[in-house]
C-alpha atoms as a PDB file:
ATOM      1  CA  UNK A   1     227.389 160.482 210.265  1.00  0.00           C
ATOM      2  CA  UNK A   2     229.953 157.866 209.349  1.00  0.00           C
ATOM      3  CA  UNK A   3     233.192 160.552 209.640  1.00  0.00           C
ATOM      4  CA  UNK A   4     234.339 160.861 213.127  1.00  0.00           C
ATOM      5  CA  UNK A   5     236.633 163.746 212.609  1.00  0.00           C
ATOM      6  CA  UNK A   6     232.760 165.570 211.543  1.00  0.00           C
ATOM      7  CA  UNK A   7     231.289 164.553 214.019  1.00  0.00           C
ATOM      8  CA  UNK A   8     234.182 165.532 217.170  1.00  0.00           C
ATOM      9  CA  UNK A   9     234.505 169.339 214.658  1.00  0.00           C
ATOM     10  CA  UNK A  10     230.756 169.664 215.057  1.00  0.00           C
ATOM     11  CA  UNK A  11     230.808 168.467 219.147  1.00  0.00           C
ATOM     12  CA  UNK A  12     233.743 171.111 219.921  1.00  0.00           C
ATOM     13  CA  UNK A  13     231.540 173.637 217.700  1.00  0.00           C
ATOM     14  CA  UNK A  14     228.639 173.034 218.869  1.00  0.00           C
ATOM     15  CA  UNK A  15     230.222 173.323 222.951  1.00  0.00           C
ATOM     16  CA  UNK A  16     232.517 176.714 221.932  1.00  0.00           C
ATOM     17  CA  UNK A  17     229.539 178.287 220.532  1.00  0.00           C
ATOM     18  CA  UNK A  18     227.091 177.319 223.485  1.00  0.00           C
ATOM     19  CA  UNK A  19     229.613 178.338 225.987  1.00  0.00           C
ATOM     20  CA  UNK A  20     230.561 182.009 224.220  1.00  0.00           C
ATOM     21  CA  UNK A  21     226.304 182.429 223.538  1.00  0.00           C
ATOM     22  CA  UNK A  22     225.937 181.422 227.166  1.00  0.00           C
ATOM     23  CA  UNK A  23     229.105 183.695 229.105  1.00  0.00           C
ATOM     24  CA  UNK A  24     227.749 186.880 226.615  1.00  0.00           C
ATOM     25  CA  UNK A  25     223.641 186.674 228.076  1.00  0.00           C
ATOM     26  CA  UNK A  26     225.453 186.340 231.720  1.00  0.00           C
ATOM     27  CA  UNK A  27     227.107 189.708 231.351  1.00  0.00           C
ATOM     28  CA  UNK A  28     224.020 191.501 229.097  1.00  0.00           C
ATOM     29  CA  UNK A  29     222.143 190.624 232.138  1.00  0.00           C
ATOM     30  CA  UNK A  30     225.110 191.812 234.721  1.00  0.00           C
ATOM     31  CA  UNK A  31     224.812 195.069 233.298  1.00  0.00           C
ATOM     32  CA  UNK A  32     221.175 194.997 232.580  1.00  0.00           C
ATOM     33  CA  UNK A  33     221.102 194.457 235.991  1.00  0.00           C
ATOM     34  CA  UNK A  34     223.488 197.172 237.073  1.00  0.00           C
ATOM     35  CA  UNK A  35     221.581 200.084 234.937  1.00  0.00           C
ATOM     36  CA  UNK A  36     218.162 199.072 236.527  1.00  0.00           C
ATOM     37  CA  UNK A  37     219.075 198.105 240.200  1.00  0.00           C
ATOM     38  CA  UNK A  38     222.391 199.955 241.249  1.00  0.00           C
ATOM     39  CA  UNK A  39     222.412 203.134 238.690  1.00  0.00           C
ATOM     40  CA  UNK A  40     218.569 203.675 238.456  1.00  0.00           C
ATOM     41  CA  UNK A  41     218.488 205.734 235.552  1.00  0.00           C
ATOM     42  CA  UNK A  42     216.356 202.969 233.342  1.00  0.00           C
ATOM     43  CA  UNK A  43     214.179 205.445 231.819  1.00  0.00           C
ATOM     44  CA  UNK A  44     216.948 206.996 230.247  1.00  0.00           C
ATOM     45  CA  UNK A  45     218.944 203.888 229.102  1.00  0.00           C
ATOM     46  CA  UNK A  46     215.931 201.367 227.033  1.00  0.00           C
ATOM     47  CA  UNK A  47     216.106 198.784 229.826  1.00  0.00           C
ATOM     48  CA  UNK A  48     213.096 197.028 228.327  1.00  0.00           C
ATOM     49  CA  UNK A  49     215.235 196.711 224.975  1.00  0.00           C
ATOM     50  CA  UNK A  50     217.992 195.502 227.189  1.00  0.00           C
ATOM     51  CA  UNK A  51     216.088 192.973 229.026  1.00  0.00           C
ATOM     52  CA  UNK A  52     214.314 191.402 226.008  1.00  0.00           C
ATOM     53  CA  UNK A  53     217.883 191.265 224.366  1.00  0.00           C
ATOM     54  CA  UNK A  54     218.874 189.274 227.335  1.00  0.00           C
ATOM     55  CA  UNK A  55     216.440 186.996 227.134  1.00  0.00           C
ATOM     56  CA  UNK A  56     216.879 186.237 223.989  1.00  0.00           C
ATOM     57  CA  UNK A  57     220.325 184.900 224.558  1.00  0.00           C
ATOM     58  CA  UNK A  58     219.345 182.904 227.113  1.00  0.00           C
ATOM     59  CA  UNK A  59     216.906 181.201 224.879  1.00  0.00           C
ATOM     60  CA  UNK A  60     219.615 180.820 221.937  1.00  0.00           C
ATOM     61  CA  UNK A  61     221.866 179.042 224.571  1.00  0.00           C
ATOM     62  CA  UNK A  62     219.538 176.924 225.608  1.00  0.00           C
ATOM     63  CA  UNK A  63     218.444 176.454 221.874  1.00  0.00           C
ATOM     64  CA  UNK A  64     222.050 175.756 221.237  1.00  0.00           C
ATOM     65  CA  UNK A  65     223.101 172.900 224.041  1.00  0.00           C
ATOM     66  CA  UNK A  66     220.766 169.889 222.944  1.00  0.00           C
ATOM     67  CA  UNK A  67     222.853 170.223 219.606  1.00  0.00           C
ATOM     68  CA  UNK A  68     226.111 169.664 221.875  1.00  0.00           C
ATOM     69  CA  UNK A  69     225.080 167.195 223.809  1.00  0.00           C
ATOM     70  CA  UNK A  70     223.189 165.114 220.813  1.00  0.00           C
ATOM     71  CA  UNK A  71     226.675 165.222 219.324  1.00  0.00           C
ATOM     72  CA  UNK A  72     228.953 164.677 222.357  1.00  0.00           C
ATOM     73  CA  UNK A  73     226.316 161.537 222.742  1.00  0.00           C
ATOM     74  CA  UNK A  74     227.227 160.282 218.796  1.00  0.00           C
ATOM     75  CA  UNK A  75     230.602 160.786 219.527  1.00  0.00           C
ATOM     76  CA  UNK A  76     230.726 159.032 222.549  1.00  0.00           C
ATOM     77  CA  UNK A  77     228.824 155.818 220.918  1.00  0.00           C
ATOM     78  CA  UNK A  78     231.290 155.277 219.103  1.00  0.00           C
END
């Protein structure tokens, strides 16, 4: 990408988004945590729906951070 306003939008995007993907699985799996370990009542609450849910935010953070740091790495070539 030849635009370097682009490219720093996309870097700040890209770092905002991972962050906010990143903070939200943290507190799924606080309170997927808290339902199965400290309030025991998983049978009544879908842990296993929780705890897939959880991991899949963990996966789309860690999906999402080689886009910021690809693009923090353009923008710091420059």
């Amino acid at each position: 990408m030849q635009n370097n306003r682009i490219v720093n939008l996309f870097t700040v995007h890209d770092g905002i988004t991972s962050t906010i993907i990143f903070a939200a699985a943290c507190a799924s799996a606080g309170i997927t945590v808290l339902i199965d370990n400290d309030l025991q009542s998983c049978s009544q609450n879908h842990c296993v729906q929780f705890e897939t849910a959880t991991a899949i935010a963990f996966i789309s953070g860690f999906t999402a951070l080689p886009s910021f740091l690809l693009n923090l790495r353009s923008l710091a070539s420059r």
